[in-house]
Protein backbone atom coordinates (compact mmCIF):
# COMPACT_ATOMS: atom_id res chain seq x y z
CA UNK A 1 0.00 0.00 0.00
CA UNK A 2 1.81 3.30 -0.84
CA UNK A 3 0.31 5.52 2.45
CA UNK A 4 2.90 3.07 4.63
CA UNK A 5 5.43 5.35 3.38
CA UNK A 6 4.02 7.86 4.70
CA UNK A 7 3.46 7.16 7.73
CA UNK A 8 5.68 7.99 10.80
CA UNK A 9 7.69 4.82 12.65
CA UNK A 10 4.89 4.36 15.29
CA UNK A 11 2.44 4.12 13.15
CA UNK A 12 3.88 2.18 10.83
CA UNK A 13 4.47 -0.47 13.52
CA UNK A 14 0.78 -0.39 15.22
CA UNK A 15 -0.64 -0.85 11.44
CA UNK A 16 1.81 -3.91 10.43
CA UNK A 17 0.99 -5.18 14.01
CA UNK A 18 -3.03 -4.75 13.10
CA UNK A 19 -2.29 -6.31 9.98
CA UNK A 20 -1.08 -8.85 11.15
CA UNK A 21 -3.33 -9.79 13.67
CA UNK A 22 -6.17 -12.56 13.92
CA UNK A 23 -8.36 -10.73 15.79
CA UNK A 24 -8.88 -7.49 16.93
CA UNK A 25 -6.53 -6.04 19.09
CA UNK A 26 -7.33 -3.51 22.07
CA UNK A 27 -3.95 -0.28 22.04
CA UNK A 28 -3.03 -1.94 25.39
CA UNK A 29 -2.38 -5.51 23.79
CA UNK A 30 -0.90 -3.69 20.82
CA UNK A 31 1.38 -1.76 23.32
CA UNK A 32 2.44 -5.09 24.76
CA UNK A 33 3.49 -6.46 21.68
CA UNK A 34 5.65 -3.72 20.58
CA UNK A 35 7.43 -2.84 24.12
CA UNK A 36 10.47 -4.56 22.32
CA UNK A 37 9.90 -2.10 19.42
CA UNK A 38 10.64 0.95 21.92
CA UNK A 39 6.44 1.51 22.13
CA UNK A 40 6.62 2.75 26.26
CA UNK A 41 3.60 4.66 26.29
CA UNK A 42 -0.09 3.77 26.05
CA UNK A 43 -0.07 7.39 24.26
CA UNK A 44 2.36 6.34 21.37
CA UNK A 45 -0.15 3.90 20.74
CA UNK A 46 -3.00 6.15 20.41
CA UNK A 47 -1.61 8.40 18.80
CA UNK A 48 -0.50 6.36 16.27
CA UNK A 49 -4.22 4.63 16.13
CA UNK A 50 -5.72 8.01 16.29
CA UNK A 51 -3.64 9.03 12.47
CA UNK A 52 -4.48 5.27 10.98
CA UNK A 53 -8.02 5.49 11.41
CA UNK A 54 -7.96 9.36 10.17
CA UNK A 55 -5.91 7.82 7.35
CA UNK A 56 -8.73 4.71 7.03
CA UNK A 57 -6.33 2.38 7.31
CA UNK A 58 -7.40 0.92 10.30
CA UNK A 59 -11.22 1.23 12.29
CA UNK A 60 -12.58 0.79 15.45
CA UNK A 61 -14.83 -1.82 16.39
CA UNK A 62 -16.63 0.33 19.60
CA UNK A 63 -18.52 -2.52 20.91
CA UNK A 64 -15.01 -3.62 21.69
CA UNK A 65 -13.07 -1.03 22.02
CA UNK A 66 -10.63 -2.72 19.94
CA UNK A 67 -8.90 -2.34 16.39
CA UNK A 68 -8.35 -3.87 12.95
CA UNK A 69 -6.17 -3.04 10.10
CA UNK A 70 -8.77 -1.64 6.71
CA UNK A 71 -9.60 -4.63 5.12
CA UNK A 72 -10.84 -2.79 2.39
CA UNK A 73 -9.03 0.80 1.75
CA UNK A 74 -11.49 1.74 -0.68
CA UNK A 75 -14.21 1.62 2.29
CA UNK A 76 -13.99 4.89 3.61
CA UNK A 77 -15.07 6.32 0.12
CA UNK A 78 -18.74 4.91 0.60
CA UNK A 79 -19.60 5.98 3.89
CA UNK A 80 -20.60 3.17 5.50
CA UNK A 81 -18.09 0.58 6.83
CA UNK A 82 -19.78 -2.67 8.60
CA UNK A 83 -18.25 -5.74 10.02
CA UNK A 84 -19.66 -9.00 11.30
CA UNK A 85 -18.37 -10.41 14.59
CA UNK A 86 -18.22 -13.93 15.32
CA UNK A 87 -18.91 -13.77 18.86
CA UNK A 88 -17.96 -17.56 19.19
CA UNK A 89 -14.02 -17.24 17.19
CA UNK A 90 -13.76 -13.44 17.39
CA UNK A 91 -13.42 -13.54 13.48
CA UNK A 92 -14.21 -9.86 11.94
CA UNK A 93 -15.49 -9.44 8.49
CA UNK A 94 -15.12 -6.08 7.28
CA UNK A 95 -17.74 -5.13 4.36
CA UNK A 96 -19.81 -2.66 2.57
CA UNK A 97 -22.61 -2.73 0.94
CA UNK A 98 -24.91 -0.43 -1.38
CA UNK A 99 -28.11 -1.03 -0.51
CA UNK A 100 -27.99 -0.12 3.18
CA UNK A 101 -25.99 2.64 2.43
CA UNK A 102 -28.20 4.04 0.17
CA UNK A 103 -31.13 3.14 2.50
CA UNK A 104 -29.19 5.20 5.67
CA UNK A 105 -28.59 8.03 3.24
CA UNK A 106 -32.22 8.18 2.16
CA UNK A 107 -33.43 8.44 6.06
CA UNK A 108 -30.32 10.86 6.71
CA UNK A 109 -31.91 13.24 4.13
CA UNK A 110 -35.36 13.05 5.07
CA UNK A 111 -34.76 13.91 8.43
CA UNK A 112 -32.06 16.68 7.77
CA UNK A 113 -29.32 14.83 9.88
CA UNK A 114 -25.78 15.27 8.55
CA UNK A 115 -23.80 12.19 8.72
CA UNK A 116 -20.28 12.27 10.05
CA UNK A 117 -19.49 8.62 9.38
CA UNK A 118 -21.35 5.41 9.52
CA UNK A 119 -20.20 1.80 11.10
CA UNK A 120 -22.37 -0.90 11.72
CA UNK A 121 -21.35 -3.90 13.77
CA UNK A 122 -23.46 -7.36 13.27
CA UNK A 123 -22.94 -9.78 15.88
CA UNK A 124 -23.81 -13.47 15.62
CA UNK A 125 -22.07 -16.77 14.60
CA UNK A 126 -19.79 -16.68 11.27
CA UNK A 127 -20.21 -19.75 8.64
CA UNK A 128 -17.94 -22.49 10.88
CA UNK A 129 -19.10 -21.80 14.08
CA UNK A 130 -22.57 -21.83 13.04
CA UNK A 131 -21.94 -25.16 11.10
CA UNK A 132 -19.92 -26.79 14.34
């Protein structure tokens, strides 16, 4: 992706460690992984998150108050940015889709409210759990 080189050394090092990661990943556990990376501070972290997700290149899941690496840089564009949480693995699917965007925007105009940003979080079972 050519926005890693421009990004400072902290935040290049949260967003490879997001990227990386199999599941979401709260800035303390983040922190703890990259102590040996010269990370101290819980506020190096943050900082570093706060820039990525400005960026979109990583999002906030707030029912978790956790973070994942963009799945999907393109996302940010449509104004809506959903994921589906297995709450059995922890998997996250990042998606978007059309429809409900266009549905949110249609209620959004109608009732004059000005939309900052839109995430959606589904919670439920993903495809293997709900098979096992």
């Amino acid at each position: 992706m050519s926005a890693h080189s421009d990004l400072t050394r902290n935040q290049s090092l949260v967003l490879d460690r997001l990227e990386k990661a199999e599941s979401p990943m709260s800035a303390y556990a983040i922190l703890d992984q990259l102590r040996d990376d010269g990370l101290r501070a819980p506020l190096q972290v943050y900082r570093a998150l706060e820039k990525l997700l400005d960026m979109g290149l990583a999002h906030r899941l707030e029912s978790m108050n956790a973070f994942v690496a963009c799945a999907q840089p393109h996302c940010h564009d449509s104004g809506l940015i959903a994921f589906a949480i297995c709450e059995k693995c922890g998997q996250v699917s990042e998606f978007s889709d059309d429809v409900v965007r266009e549905r949110l925007t249609g209620w959004a105009d109608r009732e004059g409210f000005v939309v900052k940003r839109t995430t959606m979080e589904i919670r439920g079972e993903c495809r293997v759990c709900a098979a096992a």
